[in-house]
PDB file of N, CA and C in Angstrom:
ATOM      1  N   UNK A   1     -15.674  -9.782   3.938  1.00  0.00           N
ATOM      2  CA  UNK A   1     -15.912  -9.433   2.555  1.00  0.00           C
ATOM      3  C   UNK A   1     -14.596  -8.972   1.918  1.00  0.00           C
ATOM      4  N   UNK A   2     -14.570  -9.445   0.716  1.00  0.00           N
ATOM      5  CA  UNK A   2     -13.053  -9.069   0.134  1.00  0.00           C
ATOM      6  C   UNK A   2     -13.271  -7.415  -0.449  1.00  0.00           C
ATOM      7  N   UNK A   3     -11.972  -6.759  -0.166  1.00  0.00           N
ATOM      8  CA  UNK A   3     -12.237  -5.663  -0.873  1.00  0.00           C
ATOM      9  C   UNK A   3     -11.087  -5.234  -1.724  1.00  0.00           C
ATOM     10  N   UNK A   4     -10.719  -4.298  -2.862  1.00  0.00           N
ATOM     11  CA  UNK A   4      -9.535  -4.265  -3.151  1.00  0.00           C
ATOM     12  C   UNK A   4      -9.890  -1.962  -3.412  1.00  0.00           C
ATOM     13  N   UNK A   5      -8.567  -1.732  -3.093  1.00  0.00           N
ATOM     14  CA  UNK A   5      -8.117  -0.349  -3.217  1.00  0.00           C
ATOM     15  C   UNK A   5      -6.907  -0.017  -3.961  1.00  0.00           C
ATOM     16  N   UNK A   6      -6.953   0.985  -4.896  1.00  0.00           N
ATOM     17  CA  UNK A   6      -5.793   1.640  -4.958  1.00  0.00           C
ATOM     18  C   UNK A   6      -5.289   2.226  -4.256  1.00  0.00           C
ATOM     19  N   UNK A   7      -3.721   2.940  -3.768  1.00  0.00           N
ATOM     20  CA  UNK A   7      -3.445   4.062  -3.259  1.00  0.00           C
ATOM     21  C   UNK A   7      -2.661   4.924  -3.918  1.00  0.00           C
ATOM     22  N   UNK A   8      -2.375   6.024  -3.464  1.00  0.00           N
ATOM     23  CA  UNK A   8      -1.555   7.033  -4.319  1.00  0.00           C
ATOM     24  C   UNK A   8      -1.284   8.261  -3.403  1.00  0.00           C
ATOM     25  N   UNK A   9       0.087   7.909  -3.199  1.00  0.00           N
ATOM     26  CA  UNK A   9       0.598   8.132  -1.566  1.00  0.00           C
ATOM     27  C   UNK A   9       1.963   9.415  -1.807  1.00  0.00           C
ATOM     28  N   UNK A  10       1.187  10.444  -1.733  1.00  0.00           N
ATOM     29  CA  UNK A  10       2.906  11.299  -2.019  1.00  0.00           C
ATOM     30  C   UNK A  10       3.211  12.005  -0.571  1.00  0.00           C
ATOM     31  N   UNK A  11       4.023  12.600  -0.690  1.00  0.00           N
ATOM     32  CA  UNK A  11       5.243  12.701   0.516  1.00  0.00           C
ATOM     33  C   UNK A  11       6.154  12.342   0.313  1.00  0.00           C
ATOM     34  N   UNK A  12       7.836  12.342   1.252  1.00  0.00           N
ATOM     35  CA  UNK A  12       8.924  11.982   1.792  1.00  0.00           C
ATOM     36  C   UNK A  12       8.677  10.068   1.531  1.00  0.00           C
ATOM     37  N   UNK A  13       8.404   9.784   0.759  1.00  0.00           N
ATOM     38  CA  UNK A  13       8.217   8.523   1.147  1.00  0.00           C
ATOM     39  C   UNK A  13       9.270   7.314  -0.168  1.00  0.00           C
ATOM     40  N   UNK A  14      10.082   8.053  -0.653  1.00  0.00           N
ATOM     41  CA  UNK A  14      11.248   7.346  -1.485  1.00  0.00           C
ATOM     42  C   UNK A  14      12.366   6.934  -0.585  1.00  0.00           C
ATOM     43  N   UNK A  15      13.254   5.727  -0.620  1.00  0.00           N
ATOM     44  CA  UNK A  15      14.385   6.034   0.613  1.00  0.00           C
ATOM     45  C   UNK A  15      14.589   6.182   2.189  1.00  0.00           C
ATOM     46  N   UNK A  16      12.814   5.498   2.300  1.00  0.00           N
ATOM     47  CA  UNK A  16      12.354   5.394   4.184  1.00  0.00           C
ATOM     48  C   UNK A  16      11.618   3.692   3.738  1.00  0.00           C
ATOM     49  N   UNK A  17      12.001   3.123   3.035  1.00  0.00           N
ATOM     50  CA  UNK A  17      11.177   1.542   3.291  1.00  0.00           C
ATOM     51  C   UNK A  17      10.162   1.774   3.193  1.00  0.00           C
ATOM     52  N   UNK A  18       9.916   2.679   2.722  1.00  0.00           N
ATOM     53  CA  UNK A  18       7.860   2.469   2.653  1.00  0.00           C
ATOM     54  C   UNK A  18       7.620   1.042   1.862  1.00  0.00           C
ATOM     55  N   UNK A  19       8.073   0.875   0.903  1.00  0.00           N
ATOM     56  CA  UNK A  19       7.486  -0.840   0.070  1.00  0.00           C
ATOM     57  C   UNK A  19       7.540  -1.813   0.750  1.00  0.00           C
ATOM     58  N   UNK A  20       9.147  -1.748   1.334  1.00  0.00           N
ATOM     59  CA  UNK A  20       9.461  -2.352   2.247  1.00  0.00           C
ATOM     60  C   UNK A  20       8.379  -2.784   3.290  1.00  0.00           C
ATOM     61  N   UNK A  21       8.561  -1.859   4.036  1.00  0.00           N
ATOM     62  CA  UNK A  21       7.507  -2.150   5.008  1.00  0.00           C
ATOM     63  C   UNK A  21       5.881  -2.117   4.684  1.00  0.00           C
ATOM     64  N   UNK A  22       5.774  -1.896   3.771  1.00  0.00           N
ATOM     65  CA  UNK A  22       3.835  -2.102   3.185  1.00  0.00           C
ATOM     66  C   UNK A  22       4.280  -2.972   2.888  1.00  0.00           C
ATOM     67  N   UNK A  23       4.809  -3.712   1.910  1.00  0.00           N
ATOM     68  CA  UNK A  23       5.143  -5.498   1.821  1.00  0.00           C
ATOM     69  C   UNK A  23       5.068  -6.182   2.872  1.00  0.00           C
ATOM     70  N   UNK A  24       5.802  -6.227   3.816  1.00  0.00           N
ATOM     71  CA  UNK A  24       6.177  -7.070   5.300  1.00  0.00           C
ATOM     72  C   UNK A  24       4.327  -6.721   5.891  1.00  0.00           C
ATOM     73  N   UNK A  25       3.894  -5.627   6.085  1.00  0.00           N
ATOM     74  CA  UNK A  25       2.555  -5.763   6.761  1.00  0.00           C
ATOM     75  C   UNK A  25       1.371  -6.068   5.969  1.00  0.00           C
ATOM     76  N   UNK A  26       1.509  -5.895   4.491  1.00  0.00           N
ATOM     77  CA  UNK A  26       0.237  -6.998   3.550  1.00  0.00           C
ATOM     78  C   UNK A  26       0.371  -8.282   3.760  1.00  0.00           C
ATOM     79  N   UNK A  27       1.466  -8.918   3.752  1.00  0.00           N
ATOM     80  CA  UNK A  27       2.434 -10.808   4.006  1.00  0.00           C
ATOM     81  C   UNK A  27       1.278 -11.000   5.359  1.00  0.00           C
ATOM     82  N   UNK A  28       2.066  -9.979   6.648  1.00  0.00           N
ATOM     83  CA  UNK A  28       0.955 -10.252   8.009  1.00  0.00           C
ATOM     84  C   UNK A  28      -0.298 -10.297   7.880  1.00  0.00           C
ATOM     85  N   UNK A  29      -1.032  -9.423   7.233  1.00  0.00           N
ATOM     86  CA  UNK A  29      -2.410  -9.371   7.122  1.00  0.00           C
ATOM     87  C   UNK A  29      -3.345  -9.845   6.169  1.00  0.00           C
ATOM     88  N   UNK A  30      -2.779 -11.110   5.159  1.00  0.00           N
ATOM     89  CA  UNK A  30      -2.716 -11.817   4.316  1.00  0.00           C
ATOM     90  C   UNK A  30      -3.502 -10.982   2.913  1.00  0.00           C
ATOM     91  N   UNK A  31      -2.964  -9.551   2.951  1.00  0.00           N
ATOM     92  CA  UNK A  31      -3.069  -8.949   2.009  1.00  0.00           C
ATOM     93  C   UNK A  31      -2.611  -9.172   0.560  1.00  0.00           C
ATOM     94  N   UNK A  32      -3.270  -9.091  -0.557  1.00  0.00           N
ATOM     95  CA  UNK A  32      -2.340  -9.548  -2.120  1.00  0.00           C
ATOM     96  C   UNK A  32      -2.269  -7.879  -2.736  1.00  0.00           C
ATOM     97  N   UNK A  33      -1.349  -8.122  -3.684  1.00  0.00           N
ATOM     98  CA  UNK A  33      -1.294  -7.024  -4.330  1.00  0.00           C
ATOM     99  C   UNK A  33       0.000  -6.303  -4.621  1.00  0.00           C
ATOM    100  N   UNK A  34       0.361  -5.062  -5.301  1.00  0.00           N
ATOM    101  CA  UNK A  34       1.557  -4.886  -5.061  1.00  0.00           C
ATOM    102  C   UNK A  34       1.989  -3.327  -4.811  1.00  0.00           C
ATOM    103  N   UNK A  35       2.927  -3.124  -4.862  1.00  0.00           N
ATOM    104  CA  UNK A  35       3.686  -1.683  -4.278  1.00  0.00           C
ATOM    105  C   UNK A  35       4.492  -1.195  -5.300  1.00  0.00           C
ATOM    106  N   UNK A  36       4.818   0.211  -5.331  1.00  0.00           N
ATOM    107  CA  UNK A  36       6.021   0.855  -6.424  1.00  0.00           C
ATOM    108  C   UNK A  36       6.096   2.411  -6.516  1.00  0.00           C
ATOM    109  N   UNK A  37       7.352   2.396  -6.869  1.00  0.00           N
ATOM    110  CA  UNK A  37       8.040   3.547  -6.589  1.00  0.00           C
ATOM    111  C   UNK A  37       7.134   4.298  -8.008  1.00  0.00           C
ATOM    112  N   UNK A  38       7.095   5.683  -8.078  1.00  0.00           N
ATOM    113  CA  UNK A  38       6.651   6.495  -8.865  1.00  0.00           C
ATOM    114  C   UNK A  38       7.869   7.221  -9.180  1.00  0.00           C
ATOM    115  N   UNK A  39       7.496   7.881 -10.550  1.00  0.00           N
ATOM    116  CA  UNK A  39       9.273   8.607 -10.651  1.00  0.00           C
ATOM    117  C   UNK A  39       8.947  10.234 -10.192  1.00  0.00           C
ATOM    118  N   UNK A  40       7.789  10.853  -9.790  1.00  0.00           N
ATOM    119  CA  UNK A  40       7.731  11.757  -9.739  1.00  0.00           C
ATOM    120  C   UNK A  40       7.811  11.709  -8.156  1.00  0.00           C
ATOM    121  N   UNK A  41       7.836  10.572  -7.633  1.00  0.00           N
ATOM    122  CA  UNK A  41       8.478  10.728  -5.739  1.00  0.00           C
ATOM    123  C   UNK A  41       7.294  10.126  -4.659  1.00  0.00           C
ATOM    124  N   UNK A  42       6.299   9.789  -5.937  1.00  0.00           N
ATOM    125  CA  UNK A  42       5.426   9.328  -4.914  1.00  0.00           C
ATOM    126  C   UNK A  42       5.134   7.745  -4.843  1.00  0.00           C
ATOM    127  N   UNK A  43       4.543   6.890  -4.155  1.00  0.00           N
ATOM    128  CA  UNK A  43       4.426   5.528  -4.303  1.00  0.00           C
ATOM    129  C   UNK A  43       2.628   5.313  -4.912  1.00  0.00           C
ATOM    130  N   UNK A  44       2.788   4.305  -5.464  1.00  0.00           N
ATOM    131  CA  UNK A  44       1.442   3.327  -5.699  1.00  0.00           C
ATOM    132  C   UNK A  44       1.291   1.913  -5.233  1.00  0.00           C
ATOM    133  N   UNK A  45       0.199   1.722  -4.733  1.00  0.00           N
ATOM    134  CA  UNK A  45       0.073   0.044  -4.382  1.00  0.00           C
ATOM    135  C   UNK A  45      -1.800  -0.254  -4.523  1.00  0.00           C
ATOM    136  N   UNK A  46      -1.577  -1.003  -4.665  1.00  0.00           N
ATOM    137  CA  UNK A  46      -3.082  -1.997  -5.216  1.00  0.00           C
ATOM    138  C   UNK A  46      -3.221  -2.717  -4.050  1.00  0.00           C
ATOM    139  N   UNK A  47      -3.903  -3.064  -3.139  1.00  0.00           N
ATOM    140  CA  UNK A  47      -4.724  -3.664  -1.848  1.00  0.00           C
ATOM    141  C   UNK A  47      -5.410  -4.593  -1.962  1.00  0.00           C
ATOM    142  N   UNK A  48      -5.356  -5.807  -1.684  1.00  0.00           N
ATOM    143  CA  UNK A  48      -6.501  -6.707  -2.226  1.00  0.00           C
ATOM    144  C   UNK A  48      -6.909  -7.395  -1.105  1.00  0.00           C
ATOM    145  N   UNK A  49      -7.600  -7.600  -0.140  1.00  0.00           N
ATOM    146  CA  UNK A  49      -7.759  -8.376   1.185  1.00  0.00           C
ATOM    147  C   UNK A  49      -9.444  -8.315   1.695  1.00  0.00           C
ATOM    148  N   UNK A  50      -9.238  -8.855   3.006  1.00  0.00           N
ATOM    149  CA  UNK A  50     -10.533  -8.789   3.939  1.00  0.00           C
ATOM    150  C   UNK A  50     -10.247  -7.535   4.236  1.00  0.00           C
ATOM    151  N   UNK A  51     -11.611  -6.660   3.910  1.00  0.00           N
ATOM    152  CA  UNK A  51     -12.109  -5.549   4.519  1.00  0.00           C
ATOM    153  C   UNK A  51     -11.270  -4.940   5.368  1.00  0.00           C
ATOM    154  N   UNK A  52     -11.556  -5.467   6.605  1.00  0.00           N
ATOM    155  CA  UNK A  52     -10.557  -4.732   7.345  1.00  0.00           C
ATOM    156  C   UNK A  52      -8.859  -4.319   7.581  1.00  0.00           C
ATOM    157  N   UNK A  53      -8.826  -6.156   7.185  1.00  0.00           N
ATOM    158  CA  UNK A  53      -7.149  -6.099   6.906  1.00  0.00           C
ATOM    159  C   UNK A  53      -6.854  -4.876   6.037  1.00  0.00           C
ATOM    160  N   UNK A  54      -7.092  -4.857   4.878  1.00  0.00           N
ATOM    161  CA  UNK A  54      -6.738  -3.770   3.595  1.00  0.00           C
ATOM    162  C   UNK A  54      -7.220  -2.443   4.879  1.00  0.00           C
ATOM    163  N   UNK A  55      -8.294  -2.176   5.271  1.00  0.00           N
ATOM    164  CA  UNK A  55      -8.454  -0.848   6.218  1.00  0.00           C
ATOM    165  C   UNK A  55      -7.153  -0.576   6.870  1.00  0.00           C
ATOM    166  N   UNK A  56      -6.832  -1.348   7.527  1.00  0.00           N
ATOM    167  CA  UNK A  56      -5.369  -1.874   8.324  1.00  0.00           C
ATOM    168  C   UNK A  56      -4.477  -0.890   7.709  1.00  0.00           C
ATOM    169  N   UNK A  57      -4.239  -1.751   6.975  1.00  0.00           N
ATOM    170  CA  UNK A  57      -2.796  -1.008   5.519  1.00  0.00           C
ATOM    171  C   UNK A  57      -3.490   0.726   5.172  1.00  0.00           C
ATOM    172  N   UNK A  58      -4.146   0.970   4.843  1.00  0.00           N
ATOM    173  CA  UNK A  58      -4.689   2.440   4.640  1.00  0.00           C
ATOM    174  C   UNK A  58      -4.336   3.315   5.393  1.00  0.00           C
ATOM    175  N   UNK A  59      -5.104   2.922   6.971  1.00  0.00           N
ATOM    176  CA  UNK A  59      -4.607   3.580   7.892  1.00  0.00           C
ATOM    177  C   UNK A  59      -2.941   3.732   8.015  1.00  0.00           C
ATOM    178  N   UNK A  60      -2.247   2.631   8.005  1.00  0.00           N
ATOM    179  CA  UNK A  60      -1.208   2.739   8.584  1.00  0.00           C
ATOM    180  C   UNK A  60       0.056   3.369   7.077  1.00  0.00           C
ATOM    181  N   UNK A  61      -0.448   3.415   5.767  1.00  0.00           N
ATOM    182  CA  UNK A  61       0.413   4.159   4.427  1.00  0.00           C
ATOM    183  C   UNK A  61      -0.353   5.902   5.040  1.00  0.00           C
ATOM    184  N   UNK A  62      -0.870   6.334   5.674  1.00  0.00           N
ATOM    185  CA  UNK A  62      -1.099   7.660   6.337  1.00  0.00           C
ATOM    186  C   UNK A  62      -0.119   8.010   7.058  1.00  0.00           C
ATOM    187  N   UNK A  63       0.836   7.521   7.530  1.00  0.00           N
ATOM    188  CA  UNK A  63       1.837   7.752   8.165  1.00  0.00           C
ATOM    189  C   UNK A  63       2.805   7.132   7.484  1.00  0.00           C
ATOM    190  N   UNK A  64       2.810   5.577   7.172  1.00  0.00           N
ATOM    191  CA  UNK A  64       4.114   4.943   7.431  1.00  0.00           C
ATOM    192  C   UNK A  64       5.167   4.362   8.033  1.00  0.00           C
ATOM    193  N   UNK A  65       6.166   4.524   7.583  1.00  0.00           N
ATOM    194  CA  UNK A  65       6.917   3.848   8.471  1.00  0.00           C
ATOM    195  C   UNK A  65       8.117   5.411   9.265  1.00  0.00           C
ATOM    196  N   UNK A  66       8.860   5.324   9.982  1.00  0.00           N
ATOM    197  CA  UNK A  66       9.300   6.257  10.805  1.00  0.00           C
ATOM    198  C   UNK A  66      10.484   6.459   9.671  1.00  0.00           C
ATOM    199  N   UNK A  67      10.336   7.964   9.879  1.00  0.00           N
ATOM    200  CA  UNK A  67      11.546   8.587   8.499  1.00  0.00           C
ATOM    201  C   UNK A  67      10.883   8.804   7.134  1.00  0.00           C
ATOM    202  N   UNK A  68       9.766   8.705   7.118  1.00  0.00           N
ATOM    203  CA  UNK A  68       8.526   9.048   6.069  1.00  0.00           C
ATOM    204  C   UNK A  68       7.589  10.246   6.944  1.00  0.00           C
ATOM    205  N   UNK A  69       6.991  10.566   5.510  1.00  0.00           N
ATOM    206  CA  UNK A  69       6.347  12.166   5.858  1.00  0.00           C
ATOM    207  C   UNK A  69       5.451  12.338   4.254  1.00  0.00           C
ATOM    208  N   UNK A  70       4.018  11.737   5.276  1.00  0.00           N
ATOM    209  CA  UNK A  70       3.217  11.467   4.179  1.00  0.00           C
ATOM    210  C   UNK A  70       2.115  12.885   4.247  1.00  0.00           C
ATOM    211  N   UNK A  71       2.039  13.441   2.950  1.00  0.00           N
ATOM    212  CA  UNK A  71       1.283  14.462   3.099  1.00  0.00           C
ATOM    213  C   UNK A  71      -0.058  14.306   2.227  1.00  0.00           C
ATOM    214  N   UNK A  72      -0.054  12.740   1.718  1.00  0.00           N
ATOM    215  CA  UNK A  72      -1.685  13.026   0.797  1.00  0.00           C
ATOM    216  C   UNK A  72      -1.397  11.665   0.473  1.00  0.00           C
ATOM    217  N   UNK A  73      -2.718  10.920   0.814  1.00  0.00           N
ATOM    218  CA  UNK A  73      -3.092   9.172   0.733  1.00  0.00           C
ATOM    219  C   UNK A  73      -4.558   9.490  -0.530  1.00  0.00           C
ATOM    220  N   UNK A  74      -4.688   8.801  -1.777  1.00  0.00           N
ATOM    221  CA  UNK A  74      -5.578   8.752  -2.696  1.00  0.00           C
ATOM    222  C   UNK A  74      -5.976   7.801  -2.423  1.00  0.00           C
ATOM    223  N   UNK A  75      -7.382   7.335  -2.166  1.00  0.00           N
ATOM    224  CA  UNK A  75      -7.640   5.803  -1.948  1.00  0.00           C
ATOM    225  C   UNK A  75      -8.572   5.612  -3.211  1.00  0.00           C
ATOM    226  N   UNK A  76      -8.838   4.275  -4.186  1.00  0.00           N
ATOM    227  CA  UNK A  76      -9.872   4.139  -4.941  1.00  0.00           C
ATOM    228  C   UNK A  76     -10.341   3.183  -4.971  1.00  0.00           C
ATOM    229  N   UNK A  77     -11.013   2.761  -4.608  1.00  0.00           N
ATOM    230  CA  UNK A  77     -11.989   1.514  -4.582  1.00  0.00           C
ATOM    231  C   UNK A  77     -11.799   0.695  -6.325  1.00  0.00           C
ATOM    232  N   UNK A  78     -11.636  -0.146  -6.047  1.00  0.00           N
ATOM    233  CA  UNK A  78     -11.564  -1.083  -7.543  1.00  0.00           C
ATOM    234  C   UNK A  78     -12.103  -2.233  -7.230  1.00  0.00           C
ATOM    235  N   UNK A  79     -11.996  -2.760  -8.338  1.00  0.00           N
ATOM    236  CA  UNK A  79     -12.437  -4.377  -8.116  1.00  0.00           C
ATOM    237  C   UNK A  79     -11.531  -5.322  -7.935  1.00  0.00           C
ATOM    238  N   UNK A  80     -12.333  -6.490  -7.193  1.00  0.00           N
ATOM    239  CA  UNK A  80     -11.128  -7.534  -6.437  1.00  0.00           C
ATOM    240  C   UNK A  80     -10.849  -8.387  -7.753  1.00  0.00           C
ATOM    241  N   UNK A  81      -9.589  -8.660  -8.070  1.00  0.00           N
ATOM    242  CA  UNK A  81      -8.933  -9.541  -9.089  1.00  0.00           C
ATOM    243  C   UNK A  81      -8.818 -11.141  -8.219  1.00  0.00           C
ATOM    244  N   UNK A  82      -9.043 -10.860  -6.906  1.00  0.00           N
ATOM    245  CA  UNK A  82      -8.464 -12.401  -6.277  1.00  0.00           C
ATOM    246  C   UNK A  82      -7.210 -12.539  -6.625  1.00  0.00           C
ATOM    247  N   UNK A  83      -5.878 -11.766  -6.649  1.00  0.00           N
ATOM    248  CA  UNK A  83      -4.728 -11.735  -7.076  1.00  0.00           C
ATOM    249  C   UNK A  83      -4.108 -12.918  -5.509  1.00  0.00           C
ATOM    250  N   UNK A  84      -2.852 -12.865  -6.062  1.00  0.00           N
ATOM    251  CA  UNK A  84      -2.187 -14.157  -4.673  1.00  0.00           C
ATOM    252  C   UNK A  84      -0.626 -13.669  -4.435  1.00  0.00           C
ATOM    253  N   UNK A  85      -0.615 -13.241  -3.234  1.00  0.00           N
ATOM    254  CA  UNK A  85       0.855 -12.998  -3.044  1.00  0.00           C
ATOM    255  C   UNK A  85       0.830 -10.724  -3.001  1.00  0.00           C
ATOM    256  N   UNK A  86       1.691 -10.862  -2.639  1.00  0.00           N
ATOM    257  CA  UNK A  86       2.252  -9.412  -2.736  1.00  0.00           C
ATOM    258  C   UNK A  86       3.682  -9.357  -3.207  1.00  0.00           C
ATOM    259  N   UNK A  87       3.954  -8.357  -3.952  1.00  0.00           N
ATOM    260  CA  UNK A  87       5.219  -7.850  -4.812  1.00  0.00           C
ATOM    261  C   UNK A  87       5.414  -6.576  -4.767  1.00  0.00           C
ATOM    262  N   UNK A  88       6.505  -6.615  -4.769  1.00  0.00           N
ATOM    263  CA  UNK A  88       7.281  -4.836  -4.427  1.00  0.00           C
ATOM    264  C   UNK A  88       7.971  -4.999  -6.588  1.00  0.00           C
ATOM    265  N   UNK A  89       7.055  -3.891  -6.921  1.00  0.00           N
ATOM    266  CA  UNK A  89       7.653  -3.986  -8.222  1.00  0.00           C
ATOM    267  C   UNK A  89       8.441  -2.579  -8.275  1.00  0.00           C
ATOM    268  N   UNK A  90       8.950  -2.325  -9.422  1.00  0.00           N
ATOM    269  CA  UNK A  90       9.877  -0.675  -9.968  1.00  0.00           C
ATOM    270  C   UNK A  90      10.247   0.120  -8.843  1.00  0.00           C
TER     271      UNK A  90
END
Protein backbone atom coordinates (compact mmCIF):
# COMPACT_ATOMS: atom_id res chain seq x y z
CA UNK A 1 0.00 0.00 0.00
CA UNK A 2 1.41 3.38 -0.88
CA UNK A 3 1.84 5.70 1.89
CA UNK A 4 3.23 9.24 2.05
CA UNK A 5 4.65 11.20 5.44
CA UNK A 6 5.99 14.31 6.38
CA UNK A 7 8.98 14.69 8.66
CA UNK A 8 10.31 17.37 10.79
CA UNK A 9 13.55 16.34 12.15
CA UNK A 10 15.54 18.76 14.55
CA UNK A 11 18.86 18.08 16.10
CA UNK A 12 22.66 18.34 15.04
CA UNK A 13 21.56 17.43 11.74
CA UNK A 14 22.95 20.54 9.32
CA UNK A 15 26.63 19.68 8.03
CA UNK A 16 26.47 15.59 8.80
CA UNK A 17 24.82 14.56 5.17
CA UNK A 18 21.64 14.00 6.52
CA UNK A 19 19.94 14.91 2.78
CA UNK A 20 22.62 13.41 1.56
CA UNK A 21 22.19 10.33 2.88
CA UNK A 22 18.10 10.31 3.16
CA UNK A 23 18.45 10.89 -0.67
CA UNK A 24 20.91 7.88 -1.41
CA UNK A 25 18.46 5.54 0.94
CA UNK A 26 14.85 6.85 -0.64
CA UNK A 27 16.81 6.13 -4.54
CA UNK A 28 17.40 2.32 -2.63
CA UNK A 29 14.06 1.92 -1.37
CA UNK A 30 12.35 3.34 -4.38
CA UNK A 31 11.11 6.09 -2.24
CA UNK A 32 9.80 9.67 -4.07
CA UNK A 33 9.82 12.82 -2.50
CA UNK A 34 12.10 15.36 -1.25
CA UNK A 35 14.51 16.67 1.55
CA UNK A 36 15.70 20.31 2.90
CA UNK A 37 17.54 22.21 4.99
CA UNK A 38 15.40 24.51 7.42
CA UNK A 39 16.99 27.83 8.40
CA UNK A 40 16.22 27.46 11.92
CA UNK A 41 18.69 24.07 11.89
CA UNK A 42 16.31 21.61 11.41
CA UNK A 43 15.52 19.41 8.19
CA UNK A 44 12.12 18.58 6.33
CA UNK A 45 11.36 15.79 3.87
CA UNK A 46 8.08 14.47 2.35
CA UNK A 47 8.12 10.39 2.02
CA UNK A 48 6.22 8.94 -0.60
CA UNK A 49 6.61 4.97 -0.99
CA UNK A 50 5.43 1.34 -0.08
CA UNK A 51 4.47 1.26 3.44
CA UNK A 52 7.20 -0.19 4.67
CA UNK A 53 9.94 1.18 2.59
CA UNK A 54 8.87 4.91 3.80
CA UNK A 55 8.73 2.95 7.60
CA UNK A 56 12.39 2.15 6.60
CA UNK A 57 13.39 5.89 6.14
CA UNK A 58 11.49 6.97 9.52
CA UNK A 59 13.14 4.65 11.47
CA UNK A 60 16.42 5.23 10.19
CA UNK A 61 15.98 9.89 10.07
CA UNK A 62 15.71 8.81 14.19
CA UNK A 63 19.17 8.55 14.19
CA UNK A 64 20.69 9.20 10.90
CA UNK A 65 23.59 9.16 9.59
CA UNK A 66 26.91 9.01 12.02
CA UNK A 67 27.94 12.68 13.14
CA UNK A 68 24.16 13.59 13.52
CA UNK A 69 22.30 13.88 16.83
CA UNK A 70 18.71 13.73 16.33
CA UNK A 71 16.65 14.81 19.24
CA UNK A 72 12.89 15.01 17.85
CA UNK A 73 11.42 13.18 14.48
CA UNK A 74 7.60 14.87 13.65
CA UNK A 75 5.98 12.38 11.48
CA UNK A 76 2.53 13.39 9.54
CA UNK A 77 0.69 11.32 7.59
CA UNK A 78 -0.45 13.13 4.25
CA UNK A 79 -1.65 12.14 1.17
CA UNK A 80 0.12 10.23 -1.61
CA UNK A 81 0.72 12.73 -4.65
CA UNK A 82 2.30 9.62 -6.67
CA UNK A 83 5.26 12.10 -7.00
CA UNK A 84 8.50 10.35 -9.13
CA UNK A 85 12.01 10.66 -8.20
CA UNK A 86 13.57 12.19 -5.02
CA UNK A 87 15.30 15.72 -4.70
CA UNK A 88 17.45 17.28 -2.17
CA UNK A 89 16.05 20.91 -2.47
CA UNK A 90 17.37 24.43 -0.27
Amino acid sequence: MRTAVKLHIVGLVHGVYFRRSLSDLANKENVSGWVKNVADGSVEALLEGEEDAVGRLVEWARHGPSGARVDSVRVTKTEPKHTKGFMILG
